[in-house]
PDB file of N, CA and C in Angstrom:
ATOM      1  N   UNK A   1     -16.623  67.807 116.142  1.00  0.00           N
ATOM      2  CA  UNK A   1     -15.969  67.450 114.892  1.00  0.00           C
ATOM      3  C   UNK A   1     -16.798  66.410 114.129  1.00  0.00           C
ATOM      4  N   UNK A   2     -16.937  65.162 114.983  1.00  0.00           N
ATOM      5  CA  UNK A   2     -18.411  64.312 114.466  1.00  0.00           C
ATOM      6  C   UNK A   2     -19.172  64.836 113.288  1.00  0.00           C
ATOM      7  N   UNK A   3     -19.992  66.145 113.884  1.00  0.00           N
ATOM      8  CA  UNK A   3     -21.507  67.007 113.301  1.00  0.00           C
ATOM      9  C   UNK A   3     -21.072  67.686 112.720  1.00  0.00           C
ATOM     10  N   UNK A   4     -19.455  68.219 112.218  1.00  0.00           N
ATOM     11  CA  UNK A   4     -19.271  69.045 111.342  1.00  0.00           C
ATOM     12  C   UNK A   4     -19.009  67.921 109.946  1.00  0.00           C
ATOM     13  N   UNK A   5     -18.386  66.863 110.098  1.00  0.00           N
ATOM     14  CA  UNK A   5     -18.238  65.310 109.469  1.00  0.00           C
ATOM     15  C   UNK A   5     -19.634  64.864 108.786  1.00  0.00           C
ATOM     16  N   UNK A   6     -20.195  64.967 109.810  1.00  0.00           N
ATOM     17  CA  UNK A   6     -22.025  64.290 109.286  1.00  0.00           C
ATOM     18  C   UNK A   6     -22.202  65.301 108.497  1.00  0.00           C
ATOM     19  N   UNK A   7     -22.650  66.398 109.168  1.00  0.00           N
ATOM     20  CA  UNK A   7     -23.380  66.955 108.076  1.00  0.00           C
ATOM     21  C   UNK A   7     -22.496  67.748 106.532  1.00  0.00           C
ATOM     22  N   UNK A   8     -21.373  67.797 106.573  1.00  0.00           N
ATOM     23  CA  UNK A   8     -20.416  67.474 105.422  1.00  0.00           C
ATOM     24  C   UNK A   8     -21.197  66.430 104.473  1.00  0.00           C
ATOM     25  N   UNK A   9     -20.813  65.250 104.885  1.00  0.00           N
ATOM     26  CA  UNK A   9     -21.377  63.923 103.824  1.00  0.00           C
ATOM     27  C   UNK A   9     -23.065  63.897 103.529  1.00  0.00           C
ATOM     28  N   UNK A  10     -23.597  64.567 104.894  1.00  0.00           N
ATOM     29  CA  UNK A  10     -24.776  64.466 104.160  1.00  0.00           C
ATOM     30  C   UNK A  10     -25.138  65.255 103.303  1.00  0.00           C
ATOM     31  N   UNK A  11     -24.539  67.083 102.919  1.00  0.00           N
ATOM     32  CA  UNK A  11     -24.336  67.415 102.029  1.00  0.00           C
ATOM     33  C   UNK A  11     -24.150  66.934 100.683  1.00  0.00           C
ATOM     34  N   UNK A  12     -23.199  66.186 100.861  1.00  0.00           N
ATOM     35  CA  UNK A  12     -22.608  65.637  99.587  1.00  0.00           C
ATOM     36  C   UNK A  12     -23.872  64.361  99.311  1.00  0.00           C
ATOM     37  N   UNK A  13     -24.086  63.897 100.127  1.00  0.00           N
ATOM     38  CA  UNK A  13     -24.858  62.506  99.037  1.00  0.00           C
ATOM     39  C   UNK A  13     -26.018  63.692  99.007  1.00  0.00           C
ATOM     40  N   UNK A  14     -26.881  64.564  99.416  1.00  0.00           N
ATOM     41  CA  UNK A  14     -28.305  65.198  99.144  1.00  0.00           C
ATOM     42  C   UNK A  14     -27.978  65.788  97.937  1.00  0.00           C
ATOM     43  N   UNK A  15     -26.577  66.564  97.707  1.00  0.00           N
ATOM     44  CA  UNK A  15     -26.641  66.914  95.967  1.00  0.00           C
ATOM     45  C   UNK A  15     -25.989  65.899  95.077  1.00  0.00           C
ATOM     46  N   UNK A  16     -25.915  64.770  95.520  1.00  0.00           N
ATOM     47  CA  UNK A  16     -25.470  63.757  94.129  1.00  0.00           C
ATOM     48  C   UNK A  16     -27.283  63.004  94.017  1.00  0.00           C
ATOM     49  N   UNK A  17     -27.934  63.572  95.494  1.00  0.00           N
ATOM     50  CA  UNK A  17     -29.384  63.011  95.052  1.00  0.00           C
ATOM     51  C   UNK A  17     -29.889  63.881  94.096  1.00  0.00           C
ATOM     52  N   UNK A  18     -29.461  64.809  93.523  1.00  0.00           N
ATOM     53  CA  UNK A  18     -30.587  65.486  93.046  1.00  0.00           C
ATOM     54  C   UNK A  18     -30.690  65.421  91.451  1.00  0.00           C
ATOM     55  N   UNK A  19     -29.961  64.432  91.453  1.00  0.00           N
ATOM     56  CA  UNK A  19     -30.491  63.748  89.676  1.00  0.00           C
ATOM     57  C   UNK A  19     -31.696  63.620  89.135  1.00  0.00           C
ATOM     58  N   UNK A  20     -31.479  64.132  87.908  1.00  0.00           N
ATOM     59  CA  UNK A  20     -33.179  63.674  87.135  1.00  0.00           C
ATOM     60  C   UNK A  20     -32.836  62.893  85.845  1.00  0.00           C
ATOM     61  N   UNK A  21     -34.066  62.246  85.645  1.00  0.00           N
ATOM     62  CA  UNK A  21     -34.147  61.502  84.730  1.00  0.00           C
ATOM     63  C   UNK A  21     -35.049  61.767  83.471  1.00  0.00           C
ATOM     64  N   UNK A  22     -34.565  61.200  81.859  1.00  0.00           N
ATOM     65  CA  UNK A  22     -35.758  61.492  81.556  1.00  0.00           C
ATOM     66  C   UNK A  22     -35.334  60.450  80.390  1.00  0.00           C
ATOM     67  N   UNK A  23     -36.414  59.932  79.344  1.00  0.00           N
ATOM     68  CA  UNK A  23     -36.305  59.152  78.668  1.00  0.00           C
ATOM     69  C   UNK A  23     -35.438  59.328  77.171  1.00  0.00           C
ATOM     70  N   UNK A  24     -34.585  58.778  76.869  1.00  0.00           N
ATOM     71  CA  UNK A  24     -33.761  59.589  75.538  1.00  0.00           C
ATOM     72  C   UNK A  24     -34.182  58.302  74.275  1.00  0.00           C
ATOM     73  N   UNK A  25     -34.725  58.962  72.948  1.00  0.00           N
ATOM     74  CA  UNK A  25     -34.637  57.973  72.386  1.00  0.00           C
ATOM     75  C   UNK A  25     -35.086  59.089  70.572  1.00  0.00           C
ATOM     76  N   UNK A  26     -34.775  58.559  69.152  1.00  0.00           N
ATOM     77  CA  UNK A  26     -34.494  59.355  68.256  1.00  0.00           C
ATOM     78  C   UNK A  26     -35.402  57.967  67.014  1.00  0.00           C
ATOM     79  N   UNK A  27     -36.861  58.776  66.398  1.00  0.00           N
ATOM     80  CA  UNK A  27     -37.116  57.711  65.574  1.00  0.00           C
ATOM     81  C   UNK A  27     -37.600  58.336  64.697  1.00  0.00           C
ATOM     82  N   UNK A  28     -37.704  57.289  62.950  1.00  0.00           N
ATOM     83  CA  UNK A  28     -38.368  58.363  62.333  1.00  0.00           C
ATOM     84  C   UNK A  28     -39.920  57.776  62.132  1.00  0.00           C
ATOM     85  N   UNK A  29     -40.574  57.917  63.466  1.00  0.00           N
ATOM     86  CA  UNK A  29     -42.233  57.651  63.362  1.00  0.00           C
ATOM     87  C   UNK A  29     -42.354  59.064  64.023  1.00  0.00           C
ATOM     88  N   UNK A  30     -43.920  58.695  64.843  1.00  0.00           N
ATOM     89  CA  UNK A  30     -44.494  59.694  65.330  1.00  0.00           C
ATOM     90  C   UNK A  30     -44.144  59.843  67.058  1.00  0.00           C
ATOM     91  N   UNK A  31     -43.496  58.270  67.326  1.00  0.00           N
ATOM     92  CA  UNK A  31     -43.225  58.257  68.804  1.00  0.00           C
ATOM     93  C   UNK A  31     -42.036  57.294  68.827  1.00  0.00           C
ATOM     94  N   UNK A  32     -41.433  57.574  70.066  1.00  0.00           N
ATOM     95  CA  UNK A  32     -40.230  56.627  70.090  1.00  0.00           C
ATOM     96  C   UNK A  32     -40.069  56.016  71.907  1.00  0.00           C
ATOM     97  N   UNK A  33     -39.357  55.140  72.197  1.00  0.00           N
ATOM     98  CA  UNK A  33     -39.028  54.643  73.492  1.00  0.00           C
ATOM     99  C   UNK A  33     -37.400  54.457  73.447  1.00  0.00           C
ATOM    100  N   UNK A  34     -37.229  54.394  74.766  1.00  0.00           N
ATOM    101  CA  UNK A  34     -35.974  54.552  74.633  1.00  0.00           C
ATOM    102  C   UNK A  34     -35.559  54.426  76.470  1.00  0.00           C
ATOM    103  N   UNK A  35     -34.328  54.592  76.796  1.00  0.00           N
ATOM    104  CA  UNK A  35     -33.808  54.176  77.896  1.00  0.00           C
ATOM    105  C   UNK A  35     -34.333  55.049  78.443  1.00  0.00           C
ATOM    106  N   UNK A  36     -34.127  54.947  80.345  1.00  0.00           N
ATOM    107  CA  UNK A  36     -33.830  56.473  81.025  1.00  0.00           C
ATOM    108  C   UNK A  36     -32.663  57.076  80.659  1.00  0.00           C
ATOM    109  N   UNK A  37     -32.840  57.683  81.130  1.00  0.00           N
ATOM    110  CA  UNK A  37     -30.787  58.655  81.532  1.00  0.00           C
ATOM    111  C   UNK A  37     -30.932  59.066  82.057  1.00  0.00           C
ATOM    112  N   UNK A  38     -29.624  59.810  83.231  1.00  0.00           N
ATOM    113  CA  UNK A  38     -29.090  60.482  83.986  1.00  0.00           C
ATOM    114  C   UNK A  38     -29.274  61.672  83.567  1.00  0.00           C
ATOM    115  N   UNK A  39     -30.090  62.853  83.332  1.00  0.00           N
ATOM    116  CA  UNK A  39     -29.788  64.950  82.822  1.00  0.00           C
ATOM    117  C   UNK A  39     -28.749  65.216  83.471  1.00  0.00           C
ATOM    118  N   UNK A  40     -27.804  65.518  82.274  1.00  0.00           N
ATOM    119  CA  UNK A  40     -26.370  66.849  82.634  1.00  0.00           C
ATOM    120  C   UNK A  40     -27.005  67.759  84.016  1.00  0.00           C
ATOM    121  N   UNK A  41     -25.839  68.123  84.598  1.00  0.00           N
ATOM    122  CA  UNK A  41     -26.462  69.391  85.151  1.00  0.00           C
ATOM    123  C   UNK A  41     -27.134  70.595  84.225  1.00  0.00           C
ATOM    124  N   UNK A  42     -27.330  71.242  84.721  1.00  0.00           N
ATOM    125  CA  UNK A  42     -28.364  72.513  84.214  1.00  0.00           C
ATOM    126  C   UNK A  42     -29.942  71.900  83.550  1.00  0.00           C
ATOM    127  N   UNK A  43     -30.013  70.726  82.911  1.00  0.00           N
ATOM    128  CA  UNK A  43     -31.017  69.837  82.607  1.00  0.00           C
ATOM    129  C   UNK A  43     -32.036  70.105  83.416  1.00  0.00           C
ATOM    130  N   UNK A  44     -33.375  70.945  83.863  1.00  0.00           N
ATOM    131  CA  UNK A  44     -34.340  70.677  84.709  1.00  0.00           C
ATOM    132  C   UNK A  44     -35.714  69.955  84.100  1.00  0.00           C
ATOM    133  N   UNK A  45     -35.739  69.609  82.774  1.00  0.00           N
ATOM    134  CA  UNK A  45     -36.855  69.286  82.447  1.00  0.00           C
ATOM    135  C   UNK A  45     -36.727  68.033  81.283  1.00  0.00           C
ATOM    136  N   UNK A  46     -38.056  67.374  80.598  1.00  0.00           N
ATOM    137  CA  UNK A  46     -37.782  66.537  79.632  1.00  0.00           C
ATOM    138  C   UNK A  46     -38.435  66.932  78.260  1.00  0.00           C
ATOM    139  N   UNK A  47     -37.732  66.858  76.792  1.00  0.00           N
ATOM    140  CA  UNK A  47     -39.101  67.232  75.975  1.00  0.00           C
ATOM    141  C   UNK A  47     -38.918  66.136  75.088  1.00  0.00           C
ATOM    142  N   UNK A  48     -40.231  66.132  74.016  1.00  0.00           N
ATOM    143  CA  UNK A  48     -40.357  65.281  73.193  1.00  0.00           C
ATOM    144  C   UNK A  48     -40.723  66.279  72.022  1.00  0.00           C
ATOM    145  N   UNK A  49     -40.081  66.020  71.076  1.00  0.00           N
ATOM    146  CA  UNK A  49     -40.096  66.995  70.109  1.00  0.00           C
ATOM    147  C   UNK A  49     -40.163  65.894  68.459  1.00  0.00           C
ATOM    148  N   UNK A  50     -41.392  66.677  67.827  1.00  0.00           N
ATOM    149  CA  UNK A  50     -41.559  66.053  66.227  1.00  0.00           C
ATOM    150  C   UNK A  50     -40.752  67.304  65.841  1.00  0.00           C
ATOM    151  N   UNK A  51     -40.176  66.572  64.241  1.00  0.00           N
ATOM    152  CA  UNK A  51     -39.691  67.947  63.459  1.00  0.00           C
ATOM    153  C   UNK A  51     -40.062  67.331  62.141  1.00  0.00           C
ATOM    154  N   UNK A  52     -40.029  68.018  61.341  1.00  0.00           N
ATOM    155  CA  UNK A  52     -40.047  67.360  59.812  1.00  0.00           C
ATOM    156  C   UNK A  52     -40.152  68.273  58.819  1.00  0.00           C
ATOM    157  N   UNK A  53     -39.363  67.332  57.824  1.00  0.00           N
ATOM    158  CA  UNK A  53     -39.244  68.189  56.030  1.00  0.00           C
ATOM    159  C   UNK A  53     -40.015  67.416  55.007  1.00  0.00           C
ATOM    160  N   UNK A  54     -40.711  67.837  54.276  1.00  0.00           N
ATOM    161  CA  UNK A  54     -41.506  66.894  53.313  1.00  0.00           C
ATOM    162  C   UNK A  54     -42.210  66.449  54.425  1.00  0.00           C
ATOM    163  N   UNK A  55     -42.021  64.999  53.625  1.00  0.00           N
ATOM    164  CA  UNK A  55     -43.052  63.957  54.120  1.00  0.00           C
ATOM    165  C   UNK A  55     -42.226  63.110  55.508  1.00  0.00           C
ATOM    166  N   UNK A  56     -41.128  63.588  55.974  1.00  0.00           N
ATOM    167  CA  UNK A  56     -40.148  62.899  56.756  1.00  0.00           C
ATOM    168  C   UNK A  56     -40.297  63.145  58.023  1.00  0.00           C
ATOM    169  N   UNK A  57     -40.909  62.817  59.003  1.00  0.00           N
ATOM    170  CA  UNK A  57     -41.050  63.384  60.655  1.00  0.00           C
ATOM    171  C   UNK A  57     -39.863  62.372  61.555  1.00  0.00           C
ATOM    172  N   UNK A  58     -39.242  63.526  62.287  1.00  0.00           N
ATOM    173  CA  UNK A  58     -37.623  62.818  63.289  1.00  0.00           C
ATOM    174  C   UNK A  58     -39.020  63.201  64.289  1.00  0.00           C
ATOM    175  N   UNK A  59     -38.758  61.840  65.484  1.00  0.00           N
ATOM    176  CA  UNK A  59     -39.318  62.773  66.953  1.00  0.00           C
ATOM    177  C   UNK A  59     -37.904  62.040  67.717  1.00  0.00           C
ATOM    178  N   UNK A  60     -37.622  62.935  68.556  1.00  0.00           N
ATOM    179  CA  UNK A  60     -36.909  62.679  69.776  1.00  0.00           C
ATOM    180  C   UNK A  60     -36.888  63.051  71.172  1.00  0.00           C
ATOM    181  N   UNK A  61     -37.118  62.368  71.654  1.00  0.00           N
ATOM    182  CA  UNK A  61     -37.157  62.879  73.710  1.00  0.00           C
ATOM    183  C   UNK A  61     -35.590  62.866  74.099  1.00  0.00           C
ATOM    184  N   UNK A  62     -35.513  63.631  75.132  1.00  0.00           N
ATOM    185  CA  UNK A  62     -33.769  64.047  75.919  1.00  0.00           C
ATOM    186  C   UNK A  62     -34.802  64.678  76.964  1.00  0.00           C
ATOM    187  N   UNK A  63     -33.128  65.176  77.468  1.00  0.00           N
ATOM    188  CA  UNK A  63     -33.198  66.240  78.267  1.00  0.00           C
ATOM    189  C   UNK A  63     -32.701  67.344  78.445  1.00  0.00           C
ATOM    190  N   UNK A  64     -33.556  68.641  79.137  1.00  0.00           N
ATOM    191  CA  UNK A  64     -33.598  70.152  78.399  1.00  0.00           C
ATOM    192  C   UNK A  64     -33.187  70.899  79.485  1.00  0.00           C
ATOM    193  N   UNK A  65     -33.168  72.198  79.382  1.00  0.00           N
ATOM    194  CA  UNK A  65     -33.492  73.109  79.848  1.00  0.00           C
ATOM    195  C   UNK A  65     -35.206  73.433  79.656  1.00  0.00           C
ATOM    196  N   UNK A  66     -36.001  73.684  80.850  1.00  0.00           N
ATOM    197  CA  UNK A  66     -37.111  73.909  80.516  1.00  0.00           C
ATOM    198  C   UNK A  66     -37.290  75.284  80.154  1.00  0.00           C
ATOM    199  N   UNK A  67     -36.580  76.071  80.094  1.00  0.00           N
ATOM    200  CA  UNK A  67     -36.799  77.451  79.279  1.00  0.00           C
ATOM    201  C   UNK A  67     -36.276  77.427  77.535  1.00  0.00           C
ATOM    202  N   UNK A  68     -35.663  76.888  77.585  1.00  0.00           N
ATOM    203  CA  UNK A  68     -35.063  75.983  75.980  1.00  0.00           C
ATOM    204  C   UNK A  68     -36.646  75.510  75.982  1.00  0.00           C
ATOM    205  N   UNK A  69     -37.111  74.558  76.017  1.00  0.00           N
ATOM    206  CA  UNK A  69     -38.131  73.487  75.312  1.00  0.00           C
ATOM    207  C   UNK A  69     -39.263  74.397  75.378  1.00  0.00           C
ATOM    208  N   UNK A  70     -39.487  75.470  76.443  1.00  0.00           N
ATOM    209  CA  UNK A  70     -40.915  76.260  76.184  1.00  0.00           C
ATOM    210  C   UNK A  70     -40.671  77.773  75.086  1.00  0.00           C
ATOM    211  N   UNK A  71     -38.833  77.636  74.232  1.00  0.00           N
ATOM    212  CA  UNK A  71     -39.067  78.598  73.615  1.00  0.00           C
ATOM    213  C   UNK A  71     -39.358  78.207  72.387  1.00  0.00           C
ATOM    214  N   UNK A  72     -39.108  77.066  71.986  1.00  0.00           N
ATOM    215  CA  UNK A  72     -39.870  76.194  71.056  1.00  0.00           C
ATOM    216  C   UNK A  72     -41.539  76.474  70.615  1.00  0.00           C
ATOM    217  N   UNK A  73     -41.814  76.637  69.295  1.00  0.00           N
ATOM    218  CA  UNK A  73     -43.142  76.943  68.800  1.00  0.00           C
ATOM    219  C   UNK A  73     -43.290  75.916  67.846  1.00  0.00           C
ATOM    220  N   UNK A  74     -44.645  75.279  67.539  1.00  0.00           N
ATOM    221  CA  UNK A  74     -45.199  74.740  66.457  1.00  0.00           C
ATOM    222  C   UNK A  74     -45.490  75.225  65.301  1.00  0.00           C
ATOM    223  N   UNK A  75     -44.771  74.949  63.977  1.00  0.00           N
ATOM    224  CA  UNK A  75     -45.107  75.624  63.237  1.00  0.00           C
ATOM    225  C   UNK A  75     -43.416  76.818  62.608  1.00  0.00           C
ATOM    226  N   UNK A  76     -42.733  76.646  64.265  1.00  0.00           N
ATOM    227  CA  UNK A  76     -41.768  77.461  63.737  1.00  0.00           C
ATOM    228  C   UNK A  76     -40.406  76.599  63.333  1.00  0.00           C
ATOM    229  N   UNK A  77     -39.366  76.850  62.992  1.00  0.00           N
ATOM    230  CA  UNK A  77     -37.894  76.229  62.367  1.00  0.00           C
ATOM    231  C   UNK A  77     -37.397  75.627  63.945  1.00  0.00           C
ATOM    232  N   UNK A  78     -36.810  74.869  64.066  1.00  0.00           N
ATOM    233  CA  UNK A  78     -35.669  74.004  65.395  1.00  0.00           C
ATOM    234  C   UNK A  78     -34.409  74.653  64.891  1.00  0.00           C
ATOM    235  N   UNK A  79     -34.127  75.484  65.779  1.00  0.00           N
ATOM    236  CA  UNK A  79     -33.196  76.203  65.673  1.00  0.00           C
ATOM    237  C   UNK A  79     -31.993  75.314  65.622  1.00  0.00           C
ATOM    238  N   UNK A  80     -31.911  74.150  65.830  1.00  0.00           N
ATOM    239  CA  UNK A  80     -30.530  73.025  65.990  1.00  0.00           C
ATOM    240  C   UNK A  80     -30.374  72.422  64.571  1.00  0.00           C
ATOM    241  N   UNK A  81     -32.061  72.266  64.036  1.00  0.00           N
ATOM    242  CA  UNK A  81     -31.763  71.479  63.114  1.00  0.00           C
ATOM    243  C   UNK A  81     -32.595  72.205  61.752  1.00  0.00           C
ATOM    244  N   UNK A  82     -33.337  73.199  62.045  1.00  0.00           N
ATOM    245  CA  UNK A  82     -33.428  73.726  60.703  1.00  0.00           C
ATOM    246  C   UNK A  82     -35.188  73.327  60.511  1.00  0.00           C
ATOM    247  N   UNK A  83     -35.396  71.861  60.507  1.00  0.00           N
ATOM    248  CA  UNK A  83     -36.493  71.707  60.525  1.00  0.00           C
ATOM    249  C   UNK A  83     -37.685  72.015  61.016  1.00  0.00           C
ATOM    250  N   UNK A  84     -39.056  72.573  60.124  1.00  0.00           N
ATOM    251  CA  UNK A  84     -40.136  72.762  60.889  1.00  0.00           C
ATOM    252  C   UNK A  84     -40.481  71.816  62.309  1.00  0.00           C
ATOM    253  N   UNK A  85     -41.303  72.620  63.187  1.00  0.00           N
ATOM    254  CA  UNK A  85     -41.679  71.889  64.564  1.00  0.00           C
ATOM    255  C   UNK A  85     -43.118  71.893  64.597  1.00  0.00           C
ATOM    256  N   UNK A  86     -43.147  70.244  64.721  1.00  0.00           N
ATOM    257  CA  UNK A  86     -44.958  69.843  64.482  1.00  0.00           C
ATOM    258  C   UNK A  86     -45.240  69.610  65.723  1.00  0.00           C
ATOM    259  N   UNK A  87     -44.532  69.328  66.568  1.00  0.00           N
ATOM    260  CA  UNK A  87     -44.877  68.521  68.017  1.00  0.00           C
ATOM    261  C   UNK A  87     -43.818  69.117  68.601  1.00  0.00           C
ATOM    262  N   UNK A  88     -44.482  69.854  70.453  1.00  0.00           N
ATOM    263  CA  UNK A  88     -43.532  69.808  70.952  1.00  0.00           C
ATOM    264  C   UNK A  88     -44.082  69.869  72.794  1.00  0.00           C
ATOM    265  N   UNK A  89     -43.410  68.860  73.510  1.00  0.00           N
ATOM    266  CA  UNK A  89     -43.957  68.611  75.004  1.00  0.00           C
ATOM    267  C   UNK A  89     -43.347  68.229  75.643  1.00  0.00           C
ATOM    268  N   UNK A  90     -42.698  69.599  76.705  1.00  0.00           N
ATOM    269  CA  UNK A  90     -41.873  70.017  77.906  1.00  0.00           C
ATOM    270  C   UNK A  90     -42.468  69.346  78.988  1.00  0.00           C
ATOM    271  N   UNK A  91     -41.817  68.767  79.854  1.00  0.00           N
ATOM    272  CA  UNK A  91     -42.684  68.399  81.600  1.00  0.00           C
ATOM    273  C   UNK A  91     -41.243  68.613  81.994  1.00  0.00           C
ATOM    274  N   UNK A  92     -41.311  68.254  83.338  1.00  0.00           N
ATOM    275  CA  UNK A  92     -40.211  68.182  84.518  1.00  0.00           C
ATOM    276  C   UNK A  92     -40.145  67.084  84.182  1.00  0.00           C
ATOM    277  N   UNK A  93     -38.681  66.456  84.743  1.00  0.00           N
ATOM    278  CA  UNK A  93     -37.812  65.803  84.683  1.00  0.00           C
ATOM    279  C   UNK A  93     -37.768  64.866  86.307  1.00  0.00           C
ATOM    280  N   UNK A  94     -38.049  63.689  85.903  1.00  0.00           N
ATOM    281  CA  UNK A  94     -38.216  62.592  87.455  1.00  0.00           C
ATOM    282  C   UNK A  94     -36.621  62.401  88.072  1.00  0.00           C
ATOM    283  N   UNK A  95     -36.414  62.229  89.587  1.00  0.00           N
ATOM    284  CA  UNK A  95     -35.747  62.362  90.086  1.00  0.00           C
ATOM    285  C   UNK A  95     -35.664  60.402  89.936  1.00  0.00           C
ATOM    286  N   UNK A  96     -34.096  60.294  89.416  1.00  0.00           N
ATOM    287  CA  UNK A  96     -33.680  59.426  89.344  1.00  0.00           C
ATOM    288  C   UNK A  96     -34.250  58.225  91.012  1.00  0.00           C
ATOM    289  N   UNK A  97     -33.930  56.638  90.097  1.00  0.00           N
ATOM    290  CA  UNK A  97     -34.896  56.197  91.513  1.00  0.00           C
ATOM    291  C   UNK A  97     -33.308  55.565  92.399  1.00  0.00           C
ATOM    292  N   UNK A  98     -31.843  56.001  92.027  1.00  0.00           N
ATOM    293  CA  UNK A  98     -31.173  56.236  93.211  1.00  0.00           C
ATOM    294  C   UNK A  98     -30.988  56.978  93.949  1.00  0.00           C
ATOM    295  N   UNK A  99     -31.612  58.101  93.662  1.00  0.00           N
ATOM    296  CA  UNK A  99     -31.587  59.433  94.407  1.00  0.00           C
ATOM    297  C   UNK A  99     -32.318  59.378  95.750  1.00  0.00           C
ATOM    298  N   UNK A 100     -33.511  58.908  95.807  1.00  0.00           N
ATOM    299  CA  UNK A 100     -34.167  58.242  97.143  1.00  0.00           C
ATOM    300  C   UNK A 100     -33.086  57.514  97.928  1.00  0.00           C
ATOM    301  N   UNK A 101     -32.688  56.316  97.529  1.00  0.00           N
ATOM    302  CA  UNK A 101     -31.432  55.743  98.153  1.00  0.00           C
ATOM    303  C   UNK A 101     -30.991  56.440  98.647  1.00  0.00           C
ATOM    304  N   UNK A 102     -29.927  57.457  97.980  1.00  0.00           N
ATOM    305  CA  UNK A 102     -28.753  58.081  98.752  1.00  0.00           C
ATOM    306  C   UNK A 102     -29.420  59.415  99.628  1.00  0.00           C
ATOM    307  N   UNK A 103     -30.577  59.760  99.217  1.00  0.00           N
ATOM    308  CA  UNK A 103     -31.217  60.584 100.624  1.00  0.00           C
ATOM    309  C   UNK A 103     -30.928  59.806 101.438  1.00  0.00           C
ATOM    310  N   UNK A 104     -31.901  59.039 101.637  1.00  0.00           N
ATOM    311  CA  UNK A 104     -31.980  57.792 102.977  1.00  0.00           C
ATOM    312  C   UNK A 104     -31.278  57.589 103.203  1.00  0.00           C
ATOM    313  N   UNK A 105     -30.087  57.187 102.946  1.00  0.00           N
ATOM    314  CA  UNK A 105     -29.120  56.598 103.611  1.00  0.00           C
ATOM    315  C   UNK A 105     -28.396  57.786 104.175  1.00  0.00           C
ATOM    316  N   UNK A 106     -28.144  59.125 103.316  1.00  0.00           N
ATOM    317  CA  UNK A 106     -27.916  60.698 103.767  1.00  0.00           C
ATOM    318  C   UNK A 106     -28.014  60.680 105.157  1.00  0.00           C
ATOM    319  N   UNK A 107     -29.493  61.044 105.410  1.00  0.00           N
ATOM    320  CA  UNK A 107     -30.109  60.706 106.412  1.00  0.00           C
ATOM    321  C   UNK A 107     -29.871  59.838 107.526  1.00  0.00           C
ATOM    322  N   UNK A 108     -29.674  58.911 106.986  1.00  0.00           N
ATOM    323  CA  UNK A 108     -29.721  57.330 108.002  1.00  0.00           C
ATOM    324  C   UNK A 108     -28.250  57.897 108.975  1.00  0.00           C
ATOM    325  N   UNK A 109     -27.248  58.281 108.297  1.00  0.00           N
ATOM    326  CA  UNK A 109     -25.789  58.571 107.971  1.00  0.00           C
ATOM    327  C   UNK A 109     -25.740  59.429 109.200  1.00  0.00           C
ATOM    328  N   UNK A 110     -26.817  60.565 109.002  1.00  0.00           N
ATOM    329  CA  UNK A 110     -26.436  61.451 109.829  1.00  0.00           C
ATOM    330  C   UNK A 110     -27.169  61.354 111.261  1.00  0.00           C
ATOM    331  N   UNK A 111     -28.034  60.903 111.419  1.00  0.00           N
ATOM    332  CA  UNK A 111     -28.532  60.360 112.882  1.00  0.00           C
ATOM    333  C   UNK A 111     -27.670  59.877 113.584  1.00  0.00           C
ATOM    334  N   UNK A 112     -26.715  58.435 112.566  1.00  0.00           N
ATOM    335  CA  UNK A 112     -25.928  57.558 113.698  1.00  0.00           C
ATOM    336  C   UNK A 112     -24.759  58.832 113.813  1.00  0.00           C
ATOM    337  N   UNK A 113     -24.720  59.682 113.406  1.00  0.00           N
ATOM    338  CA  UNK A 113     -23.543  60.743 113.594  1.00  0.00           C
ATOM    339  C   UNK A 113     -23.454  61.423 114.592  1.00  0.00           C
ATOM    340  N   UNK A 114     -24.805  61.728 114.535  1.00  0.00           N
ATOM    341  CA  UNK A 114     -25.616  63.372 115.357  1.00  0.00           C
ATOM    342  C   UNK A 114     -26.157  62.719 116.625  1.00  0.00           C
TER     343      UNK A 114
END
């Protein structure tokens, strides 16, 4: 009953580890900074995206779907917002730095169990 207990919880903290992070922030230059955040589920990736009308460039970083951010073209309309897309750069998304924590301790958890 123990090892059915352990490895239960260690379940549970290995998928609350599996958070990613990515930087969110909305400016009207060419680059912006901004906090981390926590990605929604379905979120696997991060982008940074220019858009602009006239002479006006928005850039903003979040977090995506990486099949969303690679259907994105330069040159073509942002389907959200209408505006041409001058800049646009998808990566993966960093695994939050509590997520290590609650492995480890996952882990730690289930030894003294097992």
């Amino acid at each position: 009953m123990q090892a059915i207990l352990g490895l239960l919880l260690f379940s549970v903290l290995l998928t609350r580890a599996s958070s990613l992070e990515c930087e969110s922030c909305t400016s009207t230059s060419q680059d912006c900074s901004g906090k981390r955040i926590t990605c929604p589920s379905g979120a696997d990736g991060c982008m940074k995206i220019v858009t602009g009308t006239g002479g006006v460039s928005i850039t903003m970083k979040a977090c995506t779907r990486m099949a969303d951010c690679q259907n994105l073209q330069v040159g073509k309309a942002d389907p959200t917002s209408g505006s041409l897309v001058k800049e646009i750069v998808c990566s993966k998304a960093t695994p939050s730095s509590g997520s290590l924590l609650l492995a480890l301790s996952g882990l730690l958890l289930k030894k003294i169990l097992l």
